[in-house]
C-alpha atoms as a PDB file:
ATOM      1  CA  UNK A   1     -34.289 -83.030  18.585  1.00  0.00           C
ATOM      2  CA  UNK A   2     -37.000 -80.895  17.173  1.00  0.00           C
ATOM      3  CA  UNK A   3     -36.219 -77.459  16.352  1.00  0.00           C
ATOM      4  CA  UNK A   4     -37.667 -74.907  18.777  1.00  0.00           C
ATOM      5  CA  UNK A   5     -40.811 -73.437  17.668  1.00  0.00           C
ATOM      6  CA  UNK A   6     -43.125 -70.618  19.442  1.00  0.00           C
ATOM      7  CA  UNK A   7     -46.390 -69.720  19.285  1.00  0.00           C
ATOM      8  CA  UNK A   8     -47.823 -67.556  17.245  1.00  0.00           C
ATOM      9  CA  UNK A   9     -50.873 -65.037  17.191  1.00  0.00           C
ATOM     10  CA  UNK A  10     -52.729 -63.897  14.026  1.00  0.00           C
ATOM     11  CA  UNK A  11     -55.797 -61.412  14.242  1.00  0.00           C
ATOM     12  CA  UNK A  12     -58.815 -62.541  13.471  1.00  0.00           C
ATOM     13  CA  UNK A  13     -61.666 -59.697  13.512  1.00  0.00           C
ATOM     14  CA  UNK A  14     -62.635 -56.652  14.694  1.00  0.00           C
ATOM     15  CA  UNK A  15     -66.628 -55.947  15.294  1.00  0.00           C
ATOM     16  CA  UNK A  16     -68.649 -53.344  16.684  1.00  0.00           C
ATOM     17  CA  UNK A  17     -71.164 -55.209  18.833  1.00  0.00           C
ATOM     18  CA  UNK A  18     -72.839 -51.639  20.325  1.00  0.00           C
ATOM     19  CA  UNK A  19     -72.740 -48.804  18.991  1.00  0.00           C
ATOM     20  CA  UNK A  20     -75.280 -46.220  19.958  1.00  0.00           C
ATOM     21  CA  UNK A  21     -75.600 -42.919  21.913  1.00  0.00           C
ATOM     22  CA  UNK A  22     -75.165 -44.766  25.113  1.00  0.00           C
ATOM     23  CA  UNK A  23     -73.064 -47.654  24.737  1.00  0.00           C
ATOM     24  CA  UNK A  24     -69.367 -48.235  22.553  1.00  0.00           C
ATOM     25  CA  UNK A  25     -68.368 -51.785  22.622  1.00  0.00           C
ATOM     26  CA  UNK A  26     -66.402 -53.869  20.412  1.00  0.00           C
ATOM     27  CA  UNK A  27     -65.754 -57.859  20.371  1.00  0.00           C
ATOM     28  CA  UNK A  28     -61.797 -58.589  19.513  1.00  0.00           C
ATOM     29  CA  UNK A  29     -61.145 -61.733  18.074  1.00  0.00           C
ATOM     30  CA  UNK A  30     -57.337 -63.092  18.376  1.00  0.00           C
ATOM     31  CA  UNK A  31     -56.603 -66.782  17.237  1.00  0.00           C
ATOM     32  CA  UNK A  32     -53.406 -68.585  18.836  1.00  0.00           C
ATOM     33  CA  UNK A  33     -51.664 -71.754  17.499  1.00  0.00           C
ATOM     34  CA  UNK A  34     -49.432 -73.748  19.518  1.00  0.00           C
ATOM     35  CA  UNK A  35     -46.769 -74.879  18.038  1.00  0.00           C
ATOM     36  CA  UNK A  36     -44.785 -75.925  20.812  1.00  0.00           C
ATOM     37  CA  UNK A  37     -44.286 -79.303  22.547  1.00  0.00           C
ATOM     38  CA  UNK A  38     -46.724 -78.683  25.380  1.00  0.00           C
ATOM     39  CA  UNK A  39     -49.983 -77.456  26.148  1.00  0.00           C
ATOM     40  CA  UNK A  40     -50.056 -73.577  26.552  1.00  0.00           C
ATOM     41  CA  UNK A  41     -52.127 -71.157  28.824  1.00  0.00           C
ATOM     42  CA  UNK A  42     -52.588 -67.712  28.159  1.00  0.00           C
ATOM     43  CA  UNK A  43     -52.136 -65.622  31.477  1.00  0.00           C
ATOM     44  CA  UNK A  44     -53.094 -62.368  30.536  1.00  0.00           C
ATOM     45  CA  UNK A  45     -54.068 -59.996  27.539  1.00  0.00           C
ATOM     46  CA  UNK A  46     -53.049 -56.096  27.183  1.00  0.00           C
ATOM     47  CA  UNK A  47     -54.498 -53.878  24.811  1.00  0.00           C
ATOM     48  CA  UNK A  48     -54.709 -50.871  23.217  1.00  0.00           C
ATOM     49  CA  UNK A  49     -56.885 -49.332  20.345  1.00  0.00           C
ATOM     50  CA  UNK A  50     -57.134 -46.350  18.210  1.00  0.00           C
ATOM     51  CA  UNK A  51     -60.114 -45.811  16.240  1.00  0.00           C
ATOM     52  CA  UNK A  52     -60.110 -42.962  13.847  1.00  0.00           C
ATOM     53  CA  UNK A  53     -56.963 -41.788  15.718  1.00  0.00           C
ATOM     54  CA  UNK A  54     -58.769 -41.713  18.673  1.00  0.00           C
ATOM     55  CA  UNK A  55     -57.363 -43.629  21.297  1.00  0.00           C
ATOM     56  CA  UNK A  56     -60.298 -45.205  23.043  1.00  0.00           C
ATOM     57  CA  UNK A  57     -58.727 -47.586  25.405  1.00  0.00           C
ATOM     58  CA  UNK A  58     -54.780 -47.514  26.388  1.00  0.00           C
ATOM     59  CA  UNK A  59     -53.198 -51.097  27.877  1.00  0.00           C
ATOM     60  CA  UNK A  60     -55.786 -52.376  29.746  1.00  0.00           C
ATOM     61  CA  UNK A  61     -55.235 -55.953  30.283  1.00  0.00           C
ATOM     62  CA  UNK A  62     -57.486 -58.617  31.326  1.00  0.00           C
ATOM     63  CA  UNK A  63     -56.548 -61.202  32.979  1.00  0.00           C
ATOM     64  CA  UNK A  64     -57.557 -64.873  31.669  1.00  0.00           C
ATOM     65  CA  UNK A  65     -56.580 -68.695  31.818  1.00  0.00           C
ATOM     66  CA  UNK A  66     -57.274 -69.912  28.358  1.00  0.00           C
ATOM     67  CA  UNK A  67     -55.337 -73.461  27.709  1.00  0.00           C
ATOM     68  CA  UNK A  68     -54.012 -73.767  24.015  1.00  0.00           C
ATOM     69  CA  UNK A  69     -53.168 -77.102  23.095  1.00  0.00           C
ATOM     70  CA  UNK A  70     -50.672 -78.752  20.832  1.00  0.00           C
ATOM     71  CA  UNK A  71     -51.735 -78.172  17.118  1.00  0.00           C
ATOM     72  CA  UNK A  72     -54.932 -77.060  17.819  1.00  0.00           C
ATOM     73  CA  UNK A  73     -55.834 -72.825  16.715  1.00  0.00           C
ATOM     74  CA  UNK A  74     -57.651 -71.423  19.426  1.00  0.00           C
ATOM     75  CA  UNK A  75     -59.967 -68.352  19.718  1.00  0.00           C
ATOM     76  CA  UNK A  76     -59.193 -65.685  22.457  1.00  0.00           C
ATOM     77  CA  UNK A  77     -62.096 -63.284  22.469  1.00  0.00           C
ATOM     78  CA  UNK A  78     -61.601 -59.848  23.863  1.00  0.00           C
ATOM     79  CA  UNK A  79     -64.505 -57.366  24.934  1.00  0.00           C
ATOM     80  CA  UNK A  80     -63.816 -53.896  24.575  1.00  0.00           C
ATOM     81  CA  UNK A  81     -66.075 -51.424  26.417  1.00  0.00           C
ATOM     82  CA  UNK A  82     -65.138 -47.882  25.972  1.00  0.00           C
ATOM     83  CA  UNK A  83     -65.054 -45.446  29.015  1.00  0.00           C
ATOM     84  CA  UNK A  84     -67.669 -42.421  28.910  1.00  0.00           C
ATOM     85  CA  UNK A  85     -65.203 -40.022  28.513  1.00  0.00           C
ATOM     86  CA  UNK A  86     -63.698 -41.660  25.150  1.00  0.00           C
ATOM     87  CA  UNK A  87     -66.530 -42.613  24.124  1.00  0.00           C
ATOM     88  CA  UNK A  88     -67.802 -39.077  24.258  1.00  0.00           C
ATOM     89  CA  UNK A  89     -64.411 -37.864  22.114  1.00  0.00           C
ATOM     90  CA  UNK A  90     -65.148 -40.435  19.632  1.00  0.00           C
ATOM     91  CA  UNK A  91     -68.791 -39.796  19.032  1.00  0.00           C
ATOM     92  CA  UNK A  92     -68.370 -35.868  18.744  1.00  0.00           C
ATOM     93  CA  UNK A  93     -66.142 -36.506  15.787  1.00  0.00           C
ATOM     94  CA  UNK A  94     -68.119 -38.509  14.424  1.00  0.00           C
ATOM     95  CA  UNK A  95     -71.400 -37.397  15.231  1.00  0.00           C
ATOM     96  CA  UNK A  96     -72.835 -36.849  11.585  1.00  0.00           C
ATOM     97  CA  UNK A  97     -72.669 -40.217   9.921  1.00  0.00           C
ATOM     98  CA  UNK A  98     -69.287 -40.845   9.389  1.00  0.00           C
ATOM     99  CA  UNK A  99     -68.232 -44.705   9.328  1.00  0.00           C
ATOM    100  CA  UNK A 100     -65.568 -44.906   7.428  1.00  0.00           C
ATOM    101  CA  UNK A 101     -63.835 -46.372  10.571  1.00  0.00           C
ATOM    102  CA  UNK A 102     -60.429 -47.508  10.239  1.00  0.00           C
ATOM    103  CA  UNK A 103     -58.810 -48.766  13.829  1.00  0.00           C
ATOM    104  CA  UNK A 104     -55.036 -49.527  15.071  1.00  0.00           C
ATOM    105  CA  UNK A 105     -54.992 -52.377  17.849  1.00  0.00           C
ATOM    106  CA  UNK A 106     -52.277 -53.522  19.652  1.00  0.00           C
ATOM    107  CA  UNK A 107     -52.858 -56.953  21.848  1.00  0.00           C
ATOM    108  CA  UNK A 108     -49.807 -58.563  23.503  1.00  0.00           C
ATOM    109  CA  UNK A 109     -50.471 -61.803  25.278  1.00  0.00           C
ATOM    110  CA  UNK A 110     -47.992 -63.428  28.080  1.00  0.00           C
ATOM    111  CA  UNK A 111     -48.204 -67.129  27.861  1.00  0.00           C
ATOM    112  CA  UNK A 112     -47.017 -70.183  29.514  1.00  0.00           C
ATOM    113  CA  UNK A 113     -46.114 -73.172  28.900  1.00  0.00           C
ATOM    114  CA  UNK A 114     -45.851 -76.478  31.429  1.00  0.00           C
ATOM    115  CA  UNK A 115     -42.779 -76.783  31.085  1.00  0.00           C
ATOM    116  CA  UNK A 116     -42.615 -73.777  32.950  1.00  0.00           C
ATOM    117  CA  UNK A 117     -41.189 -71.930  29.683  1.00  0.00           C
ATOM    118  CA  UNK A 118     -43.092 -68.365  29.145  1.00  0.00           C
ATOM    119  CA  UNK A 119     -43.684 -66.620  25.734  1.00  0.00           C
ATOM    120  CA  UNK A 120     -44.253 -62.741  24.921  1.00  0.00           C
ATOM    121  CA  UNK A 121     -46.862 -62.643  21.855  1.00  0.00           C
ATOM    122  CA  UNK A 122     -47.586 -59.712  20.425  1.00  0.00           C
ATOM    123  CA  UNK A 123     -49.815 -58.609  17.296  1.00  0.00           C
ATOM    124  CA  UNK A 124     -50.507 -55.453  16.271  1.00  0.00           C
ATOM    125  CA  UNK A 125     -53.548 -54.972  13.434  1.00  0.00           C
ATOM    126  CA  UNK A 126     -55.352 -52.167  11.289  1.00  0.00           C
ATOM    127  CA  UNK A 127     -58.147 -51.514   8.905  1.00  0.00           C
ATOM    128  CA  UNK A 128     -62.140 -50.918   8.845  1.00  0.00           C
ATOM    129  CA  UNK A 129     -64.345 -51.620  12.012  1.00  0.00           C
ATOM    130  CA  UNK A 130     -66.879 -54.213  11.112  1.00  0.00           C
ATOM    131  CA  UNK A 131     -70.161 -52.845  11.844  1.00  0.00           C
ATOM    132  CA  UNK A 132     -72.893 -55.869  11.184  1.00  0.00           C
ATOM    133  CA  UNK A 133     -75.653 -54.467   9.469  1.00  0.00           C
ATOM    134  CA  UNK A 134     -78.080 -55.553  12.151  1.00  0.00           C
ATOM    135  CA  UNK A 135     -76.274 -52.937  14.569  1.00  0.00           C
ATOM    136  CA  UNK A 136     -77.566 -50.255  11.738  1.00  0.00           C
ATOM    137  CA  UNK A 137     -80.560 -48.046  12.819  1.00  0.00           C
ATOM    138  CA  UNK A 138     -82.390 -45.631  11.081  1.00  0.00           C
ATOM    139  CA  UNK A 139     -84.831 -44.503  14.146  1.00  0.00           C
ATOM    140  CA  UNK A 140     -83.957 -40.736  14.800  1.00  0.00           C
ATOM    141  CA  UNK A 141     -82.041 -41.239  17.996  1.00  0.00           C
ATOM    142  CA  UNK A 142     -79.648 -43.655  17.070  1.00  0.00           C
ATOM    143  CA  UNK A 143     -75.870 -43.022  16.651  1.00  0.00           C
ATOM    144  CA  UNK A 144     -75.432 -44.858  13.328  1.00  0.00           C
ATOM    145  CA  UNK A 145     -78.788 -42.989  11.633  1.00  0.00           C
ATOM    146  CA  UNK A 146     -76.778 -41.030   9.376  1.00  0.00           C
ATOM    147  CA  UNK A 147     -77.177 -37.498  10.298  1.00  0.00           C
ATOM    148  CA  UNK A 148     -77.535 -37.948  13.721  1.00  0.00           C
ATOM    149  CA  UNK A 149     -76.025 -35.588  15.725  1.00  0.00           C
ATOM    150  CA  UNK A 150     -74.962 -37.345  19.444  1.00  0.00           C
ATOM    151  CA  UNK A 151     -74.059 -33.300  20.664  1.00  0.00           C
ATOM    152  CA  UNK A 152     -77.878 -32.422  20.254  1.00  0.00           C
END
């Protein structure tokens, strides 16, 4: 008999996909390998993240049905949208050009397997946002124009 193995959950990225006076959202990127005897699916995601020691979103889970078969690494993306009043906290310290952004993210993921077997995953990540250079923007009123002050 096979020794028992579970699955296991390894962070992938971290990016800032909008960042600007009126929008805060980030893409998480989680990768899952099954190494169990049958096909997994992933039932639900919490989260929580800290930016800057800011915590912008506390356990908010989302609720998904992503199969994860035998072997094979799969991708669980995450979108992160930030609430107005967070993303109001986060901008006012930050407000002059500061991206030296370094994040804490928690994601625990209950999964299931056919055999009716269920698995707690969790993962728990830190270091510098990724901001992609095309999200950069030196017009006057944007949020990542160095300088720019988002309290007027």
């Amino acid at each position: 008999m096979a020794p028992f193995t579970e699955p296991e959950a390894h962070f992938v990225s971290l990016k800032a996909t909008d960042i600007s006076k009126d929008n805060l959202k980030f893409l998480v990127v989680v990768e899952v390998i099954n190494l169990y005897d049958t096909p997994l699916t992933i039932s639900s995601a919490f989260y929580s993240l800290k930016i800057s020691g800011i915590e912008l979103v506390a356990s908010q889970k989302l609720s998904c049905l992503i199969k994860v078969l035998k072997d094979t690494p799969t991708c669980v993306t995450i979108p992160i949208e930030v609430e107005e009043y967070e993303k109001y906290n986060f901008m006012k310290r930050h407000h002059k050009g500061d991206f030296d952004i370094e994040f804490n993210l928690t994601v625990e993921m209950m999964i299931e397997a056919q055999d009716g077997v269920e698995f707690k995953l969790q993962m728990a990540q830190s270091g510098p946002v990724e901001i992609p250079a095309s999200r950069m923007n030196n017009e006057p009123d944007s949020f990542l124009c160095p300088g720019y002050n988002f309290l007027g």
